[in-house]
N, C-alpha and C. Protein backbone atom coordinates (compact mmCIF):
# COMPACT_ATOMS: atom_id res chain seq x y z
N UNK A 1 -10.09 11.39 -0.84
CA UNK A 1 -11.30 11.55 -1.61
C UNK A 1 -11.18 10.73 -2.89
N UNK A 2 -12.44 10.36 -3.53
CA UNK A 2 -12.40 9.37 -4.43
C UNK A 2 -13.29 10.15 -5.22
N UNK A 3 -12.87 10.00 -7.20
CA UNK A 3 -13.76 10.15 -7.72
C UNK A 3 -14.60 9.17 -8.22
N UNK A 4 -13.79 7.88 -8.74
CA UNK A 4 -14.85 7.27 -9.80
C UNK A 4 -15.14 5.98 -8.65
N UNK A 5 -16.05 4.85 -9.51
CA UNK A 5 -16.34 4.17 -8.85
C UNK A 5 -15.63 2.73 -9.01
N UNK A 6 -14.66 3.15 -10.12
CA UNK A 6 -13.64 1.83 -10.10
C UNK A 6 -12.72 1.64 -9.03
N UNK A 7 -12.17 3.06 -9.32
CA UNK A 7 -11.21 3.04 -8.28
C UNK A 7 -11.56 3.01 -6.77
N UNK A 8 -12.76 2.93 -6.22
CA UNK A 8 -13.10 2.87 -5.01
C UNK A 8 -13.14 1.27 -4.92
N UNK A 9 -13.87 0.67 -5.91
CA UNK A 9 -13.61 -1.29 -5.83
C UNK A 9 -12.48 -1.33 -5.78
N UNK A 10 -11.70 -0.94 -6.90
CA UNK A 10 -10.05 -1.51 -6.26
C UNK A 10 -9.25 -1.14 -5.04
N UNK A 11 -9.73 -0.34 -4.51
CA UNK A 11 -9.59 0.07 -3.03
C UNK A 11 -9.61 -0.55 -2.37
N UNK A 12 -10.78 -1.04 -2.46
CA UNK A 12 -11.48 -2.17 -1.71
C UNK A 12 -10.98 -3.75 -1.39
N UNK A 13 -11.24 -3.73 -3.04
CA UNK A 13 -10.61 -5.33 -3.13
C UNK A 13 -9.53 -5.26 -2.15
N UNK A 14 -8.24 -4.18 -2.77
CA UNK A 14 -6.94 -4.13 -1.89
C UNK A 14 -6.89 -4.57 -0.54
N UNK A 15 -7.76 -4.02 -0.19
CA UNK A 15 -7.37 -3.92 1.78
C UNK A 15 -8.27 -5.29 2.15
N UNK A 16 -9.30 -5.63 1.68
CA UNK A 16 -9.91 -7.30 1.83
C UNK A 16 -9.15 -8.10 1.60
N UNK A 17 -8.24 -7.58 0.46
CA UNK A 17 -7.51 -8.94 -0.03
C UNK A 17 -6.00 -8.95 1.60
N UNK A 18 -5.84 -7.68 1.84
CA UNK A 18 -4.93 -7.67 2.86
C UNK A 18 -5.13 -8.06 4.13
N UNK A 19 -6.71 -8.17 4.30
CA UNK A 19 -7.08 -8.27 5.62
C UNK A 19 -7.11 -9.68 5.90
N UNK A 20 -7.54 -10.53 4.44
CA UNK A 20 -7.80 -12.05 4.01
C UNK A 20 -9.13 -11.98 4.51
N UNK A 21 -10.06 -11.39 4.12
CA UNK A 21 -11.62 -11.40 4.25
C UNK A 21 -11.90 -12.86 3.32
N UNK A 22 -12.89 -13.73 4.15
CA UNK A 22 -12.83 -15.21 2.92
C UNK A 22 -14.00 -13.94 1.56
N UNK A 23 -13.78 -14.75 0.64
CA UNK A 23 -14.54 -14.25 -0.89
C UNK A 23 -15.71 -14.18 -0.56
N UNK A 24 -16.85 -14.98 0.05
CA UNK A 24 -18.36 -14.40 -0.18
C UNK A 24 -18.60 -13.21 0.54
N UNK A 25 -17.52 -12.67 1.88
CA UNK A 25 -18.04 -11.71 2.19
C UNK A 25 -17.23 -10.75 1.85
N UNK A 26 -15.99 -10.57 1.35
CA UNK A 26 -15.47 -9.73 0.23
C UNK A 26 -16.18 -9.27 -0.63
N UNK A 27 -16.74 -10.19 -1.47
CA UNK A 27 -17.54 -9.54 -2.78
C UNK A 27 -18.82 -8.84 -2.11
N UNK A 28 -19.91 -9.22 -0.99
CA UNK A 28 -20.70 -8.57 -0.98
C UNK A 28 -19.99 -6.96 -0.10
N UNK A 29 -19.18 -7.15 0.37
CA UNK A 29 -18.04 -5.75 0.65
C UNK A 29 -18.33 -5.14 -0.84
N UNK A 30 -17.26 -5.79 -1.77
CA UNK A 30 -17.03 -4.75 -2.76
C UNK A 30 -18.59 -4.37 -3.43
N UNK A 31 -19.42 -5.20 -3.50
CA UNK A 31 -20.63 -4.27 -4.00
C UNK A 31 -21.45 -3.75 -3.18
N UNK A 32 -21.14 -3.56 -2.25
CA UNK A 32 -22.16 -2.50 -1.44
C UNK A 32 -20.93 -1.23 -1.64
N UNK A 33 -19.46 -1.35 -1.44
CA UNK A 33 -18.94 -0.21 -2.09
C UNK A 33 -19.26 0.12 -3.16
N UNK A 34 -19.70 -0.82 -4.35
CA UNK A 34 -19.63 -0.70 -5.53
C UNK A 34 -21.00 0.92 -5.46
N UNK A 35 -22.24 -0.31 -5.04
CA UNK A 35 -23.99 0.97 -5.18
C UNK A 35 -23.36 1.95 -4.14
N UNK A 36 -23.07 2.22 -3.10
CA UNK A 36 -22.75 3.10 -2.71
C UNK A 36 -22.20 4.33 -3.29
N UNK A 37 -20.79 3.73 -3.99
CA UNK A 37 -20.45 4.75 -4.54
C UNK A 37 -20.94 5.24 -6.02
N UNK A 38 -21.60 4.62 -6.59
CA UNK A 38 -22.62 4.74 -7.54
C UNK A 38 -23.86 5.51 -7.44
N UNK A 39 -23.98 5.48 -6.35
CA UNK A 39 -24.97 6.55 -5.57
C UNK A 39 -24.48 7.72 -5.14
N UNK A 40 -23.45 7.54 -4.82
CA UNK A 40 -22.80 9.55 -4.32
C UNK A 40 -22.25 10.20 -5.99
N UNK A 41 -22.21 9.09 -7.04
CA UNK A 41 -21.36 10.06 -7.87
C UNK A 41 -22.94 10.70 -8.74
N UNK A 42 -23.37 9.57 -9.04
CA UNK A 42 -24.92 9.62 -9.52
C UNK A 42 -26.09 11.09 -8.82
N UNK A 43 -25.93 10.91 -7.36
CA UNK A 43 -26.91 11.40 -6.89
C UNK A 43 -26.95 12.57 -6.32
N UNK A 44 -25.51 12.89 -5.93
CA UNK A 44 -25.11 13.32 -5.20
C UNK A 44 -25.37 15.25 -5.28
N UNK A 45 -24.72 14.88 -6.51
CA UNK A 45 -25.20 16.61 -7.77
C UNK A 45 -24.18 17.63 -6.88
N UNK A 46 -23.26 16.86 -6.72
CA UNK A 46 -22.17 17.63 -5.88
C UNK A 46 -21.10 18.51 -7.16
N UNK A 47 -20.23 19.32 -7.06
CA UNK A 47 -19.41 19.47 -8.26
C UNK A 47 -18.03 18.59 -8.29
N UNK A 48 -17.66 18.46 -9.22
CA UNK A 48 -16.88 17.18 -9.18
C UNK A 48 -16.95 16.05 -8.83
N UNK A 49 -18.17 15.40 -8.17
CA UNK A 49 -18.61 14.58 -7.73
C UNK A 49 -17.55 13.81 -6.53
N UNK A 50 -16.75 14.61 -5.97
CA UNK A 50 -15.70 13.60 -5.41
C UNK A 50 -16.19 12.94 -3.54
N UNK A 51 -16.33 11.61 -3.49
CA UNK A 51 -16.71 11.04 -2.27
C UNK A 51 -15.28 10.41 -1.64
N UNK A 52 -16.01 9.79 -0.20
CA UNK A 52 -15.06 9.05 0.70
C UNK A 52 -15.48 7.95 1.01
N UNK A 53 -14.61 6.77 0.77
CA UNK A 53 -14.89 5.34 1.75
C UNK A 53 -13.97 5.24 2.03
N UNK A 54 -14.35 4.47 3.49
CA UNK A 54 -13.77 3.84 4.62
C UNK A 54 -13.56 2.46 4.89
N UNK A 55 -13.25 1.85 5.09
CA UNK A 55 -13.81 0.20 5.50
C UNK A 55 -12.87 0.18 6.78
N UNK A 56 -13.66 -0.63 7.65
CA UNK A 56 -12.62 -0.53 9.22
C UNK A 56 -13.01 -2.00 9.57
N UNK A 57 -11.92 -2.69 9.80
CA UNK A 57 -12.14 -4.03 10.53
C UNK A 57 -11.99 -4.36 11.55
N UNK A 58 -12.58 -5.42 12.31
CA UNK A 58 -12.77 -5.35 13.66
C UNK A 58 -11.65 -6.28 14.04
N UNK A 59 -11.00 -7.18 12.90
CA UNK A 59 -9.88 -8.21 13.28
C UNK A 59 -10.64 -9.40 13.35
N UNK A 60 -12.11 -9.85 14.08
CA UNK A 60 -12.27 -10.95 14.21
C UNK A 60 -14.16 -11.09 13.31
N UNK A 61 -14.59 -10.43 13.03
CA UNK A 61 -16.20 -10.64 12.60
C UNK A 61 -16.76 -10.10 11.64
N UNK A 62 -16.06 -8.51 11.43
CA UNK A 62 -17.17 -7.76 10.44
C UNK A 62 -16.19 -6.52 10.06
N UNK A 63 -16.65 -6.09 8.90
CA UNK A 63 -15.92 -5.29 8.37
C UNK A 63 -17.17 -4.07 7.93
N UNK A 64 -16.92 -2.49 8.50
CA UNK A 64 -18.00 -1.67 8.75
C UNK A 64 -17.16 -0.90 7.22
N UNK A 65 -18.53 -0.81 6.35
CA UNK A 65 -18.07 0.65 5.11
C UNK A 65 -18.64 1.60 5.74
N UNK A 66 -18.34 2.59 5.40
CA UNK A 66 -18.59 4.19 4.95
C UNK A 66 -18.46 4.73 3.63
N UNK A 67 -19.47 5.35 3.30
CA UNK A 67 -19.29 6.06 1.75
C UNK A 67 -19.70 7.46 1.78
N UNK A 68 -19.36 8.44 1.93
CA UNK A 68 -19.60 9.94 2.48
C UNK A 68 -19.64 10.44 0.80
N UNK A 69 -20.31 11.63 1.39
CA UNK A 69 -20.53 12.32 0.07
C UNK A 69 -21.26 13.51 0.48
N UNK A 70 -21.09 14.81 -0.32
CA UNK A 70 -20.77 16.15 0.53
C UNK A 70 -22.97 16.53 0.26
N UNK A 71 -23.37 16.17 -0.27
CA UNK A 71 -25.00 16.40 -0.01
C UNK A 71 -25.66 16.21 0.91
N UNK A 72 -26.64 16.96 1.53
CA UNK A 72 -26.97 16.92 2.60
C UNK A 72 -28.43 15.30 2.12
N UNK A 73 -28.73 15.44 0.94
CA UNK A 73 -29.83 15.10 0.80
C UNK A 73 -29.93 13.19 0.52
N UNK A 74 -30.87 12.75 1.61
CA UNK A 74 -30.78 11.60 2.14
C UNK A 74 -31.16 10.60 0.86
N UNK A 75 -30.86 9.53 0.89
CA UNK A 75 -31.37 8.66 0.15
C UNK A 75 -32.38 7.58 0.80
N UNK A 76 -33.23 6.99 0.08
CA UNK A 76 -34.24 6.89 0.57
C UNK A 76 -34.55 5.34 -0.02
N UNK A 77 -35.03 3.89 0.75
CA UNK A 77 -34.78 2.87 0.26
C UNK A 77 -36.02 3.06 -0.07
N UNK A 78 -36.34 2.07 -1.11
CA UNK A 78 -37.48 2.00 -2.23
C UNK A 78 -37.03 0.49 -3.20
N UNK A 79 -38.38 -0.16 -3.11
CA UNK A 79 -38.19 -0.84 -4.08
C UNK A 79 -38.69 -1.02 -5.68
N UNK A 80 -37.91 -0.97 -6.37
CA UNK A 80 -37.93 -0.70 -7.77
C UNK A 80 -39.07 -1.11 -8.75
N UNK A 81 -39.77 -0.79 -9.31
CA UNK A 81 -40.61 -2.21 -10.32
C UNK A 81 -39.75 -2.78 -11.04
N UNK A 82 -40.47 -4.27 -11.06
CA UNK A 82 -39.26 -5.05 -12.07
C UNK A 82 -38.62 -4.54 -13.01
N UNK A 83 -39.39 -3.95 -14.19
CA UNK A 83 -38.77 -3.56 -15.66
C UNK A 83 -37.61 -2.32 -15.04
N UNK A 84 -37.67 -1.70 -14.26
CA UNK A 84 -36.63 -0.77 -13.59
C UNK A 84 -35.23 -1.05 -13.96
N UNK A 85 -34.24 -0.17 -14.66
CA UNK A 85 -33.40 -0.39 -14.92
C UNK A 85 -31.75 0.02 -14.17
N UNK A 86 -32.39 0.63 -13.02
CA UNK A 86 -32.22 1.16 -12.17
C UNK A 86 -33.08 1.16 -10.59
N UNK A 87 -31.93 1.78 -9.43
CA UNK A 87 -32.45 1.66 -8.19
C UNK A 87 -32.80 0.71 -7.49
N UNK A 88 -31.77 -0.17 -7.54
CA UNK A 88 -31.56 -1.42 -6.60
C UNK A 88 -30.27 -1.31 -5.56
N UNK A 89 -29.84 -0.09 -6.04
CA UNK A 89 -28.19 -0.01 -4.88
C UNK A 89 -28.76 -0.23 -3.13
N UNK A 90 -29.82 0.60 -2.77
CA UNK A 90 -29.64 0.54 -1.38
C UNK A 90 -30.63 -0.75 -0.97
N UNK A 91 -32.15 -1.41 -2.01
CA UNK A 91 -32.19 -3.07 -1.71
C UNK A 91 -31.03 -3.82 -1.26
N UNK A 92 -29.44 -3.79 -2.37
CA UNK A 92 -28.92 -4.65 -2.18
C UNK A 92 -28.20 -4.31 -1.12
N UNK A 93 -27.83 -3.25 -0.63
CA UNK A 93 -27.09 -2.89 0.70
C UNK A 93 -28.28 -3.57 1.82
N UNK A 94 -28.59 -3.51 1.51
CA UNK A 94 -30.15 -3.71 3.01
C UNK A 94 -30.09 -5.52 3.11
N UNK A 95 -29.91 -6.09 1.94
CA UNK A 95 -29.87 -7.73 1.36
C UNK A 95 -28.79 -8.18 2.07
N UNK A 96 -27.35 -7.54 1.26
CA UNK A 96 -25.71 -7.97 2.05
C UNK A 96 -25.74 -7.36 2.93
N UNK A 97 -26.03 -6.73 3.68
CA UNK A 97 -25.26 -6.01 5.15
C UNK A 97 -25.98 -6.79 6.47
N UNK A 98 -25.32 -6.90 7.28
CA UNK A 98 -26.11 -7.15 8.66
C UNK A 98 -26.58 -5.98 9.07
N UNK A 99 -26.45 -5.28 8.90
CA UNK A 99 -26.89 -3.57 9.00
C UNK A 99 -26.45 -2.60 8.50
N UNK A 100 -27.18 -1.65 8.15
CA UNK A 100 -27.08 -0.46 7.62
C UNK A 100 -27.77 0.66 8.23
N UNK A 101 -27.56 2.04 7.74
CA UNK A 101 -28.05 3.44 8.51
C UNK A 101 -27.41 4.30 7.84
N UNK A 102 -28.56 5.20 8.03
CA UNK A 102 -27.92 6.95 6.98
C UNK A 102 -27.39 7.77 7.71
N UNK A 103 -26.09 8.78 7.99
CA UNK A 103 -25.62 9.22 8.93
C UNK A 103 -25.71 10.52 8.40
N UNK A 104 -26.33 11.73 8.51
CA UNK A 104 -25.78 13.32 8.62
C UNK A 104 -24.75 13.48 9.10
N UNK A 105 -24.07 14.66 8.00
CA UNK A 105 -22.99 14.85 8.97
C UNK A 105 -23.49 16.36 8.65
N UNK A 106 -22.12 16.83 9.36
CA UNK A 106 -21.94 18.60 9.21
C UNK A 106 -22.58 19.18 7.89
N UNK A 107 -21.45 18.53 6.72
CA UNK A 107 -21.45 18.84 5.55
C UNK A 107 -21.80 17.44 4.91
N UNK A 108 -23.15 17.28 4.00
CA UNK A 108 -23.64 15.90 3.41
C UNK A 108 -24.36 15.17 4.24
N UNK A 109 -23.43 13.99 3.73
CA UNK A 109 -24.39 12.40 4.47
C UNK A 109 -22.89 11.55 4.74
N UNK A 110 -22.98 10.33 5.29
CA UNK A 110 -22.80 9.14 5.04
C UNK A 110 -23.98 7.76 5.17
N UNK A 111 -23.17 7.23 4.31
CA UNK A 111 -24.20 5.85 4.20
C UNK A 111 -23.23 4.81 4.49
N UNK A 112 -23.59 3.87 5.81
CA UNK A 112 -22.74 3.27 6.48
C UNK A 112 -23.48 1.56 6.33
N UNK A 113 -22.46 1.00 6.70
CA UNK A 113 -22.83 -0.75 6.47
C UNK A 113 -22.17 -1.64 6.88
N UNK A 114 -22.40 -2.62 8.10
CA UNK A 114 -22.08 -3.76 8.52
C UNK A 114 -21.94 -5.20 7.93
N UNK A 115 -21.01 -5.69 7.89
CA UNK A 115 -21.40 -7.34 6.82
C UNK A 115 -20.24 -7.77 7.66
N UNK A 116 -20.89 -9.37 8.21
CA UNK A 116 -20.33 -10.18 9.27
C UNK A 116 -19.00 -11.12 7.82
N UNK A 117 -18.15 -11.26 8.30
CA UNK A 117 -17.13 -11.82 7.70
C UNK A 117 -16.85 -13.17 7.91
N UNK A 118 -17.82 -13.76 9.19
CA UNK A 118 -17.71 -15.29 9.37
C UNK A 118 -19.13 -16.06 9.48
């Protein structure tokens, strides 16, 4: 379990940098971890706010996140008005990912995401 949202990027970075993901699709990795988890600590209204990511690689194409978080209550894409200073996390997941989808679970959600690596 993860609380903040630094330490979930450096997570991240870590295992990209281990996997040798090339950099443009690393970084859009680490910021869809980034709104993701910016969104479960933010939204979540859980106590302690503490979430989970995943990242699983396939070895040759794409690298799938997960960002779990114990609320049942879905998030919902929307686009922002400009002056908005806020609420662009799941635009930009929808922008970088080859796909995305909201998953129920038992307990919460996950918010899951595909991004091709070649």
């Amino acid at each position: 379990m993860t609380r903040s949202v630094p330490e979930a990027r450096r997570g991240a970075r870590s295992v990209l940098t281990e996997w040798r993901i090339p950099t443009g699709a690393a970084e859009a990795i680490e910021l869809i971890v980034s709104e993701l988890s910016t969104n479960a600590v933010r939204h979540a209204r859980v106590p302690d706010r503490f979430f989970e990511v995943a990242l699983t690689y396939d070895g040759e194409k794409a690298v799938e996140i997960e960002v779990s978080d114990a609320s049942p209550r879905l998030p919902e894409l929307q686009v922002p008005p400009l002056e908005a200073e806020s609420g662009r996390g799941l635009p930009l997941v929808a922008a970088l990912a080859e796909s995305w989808e909201l998953r129920g679970r038992v307990i919460g959600k996950t918010v899951w995401a595909r991004v091709l690596t070649r």
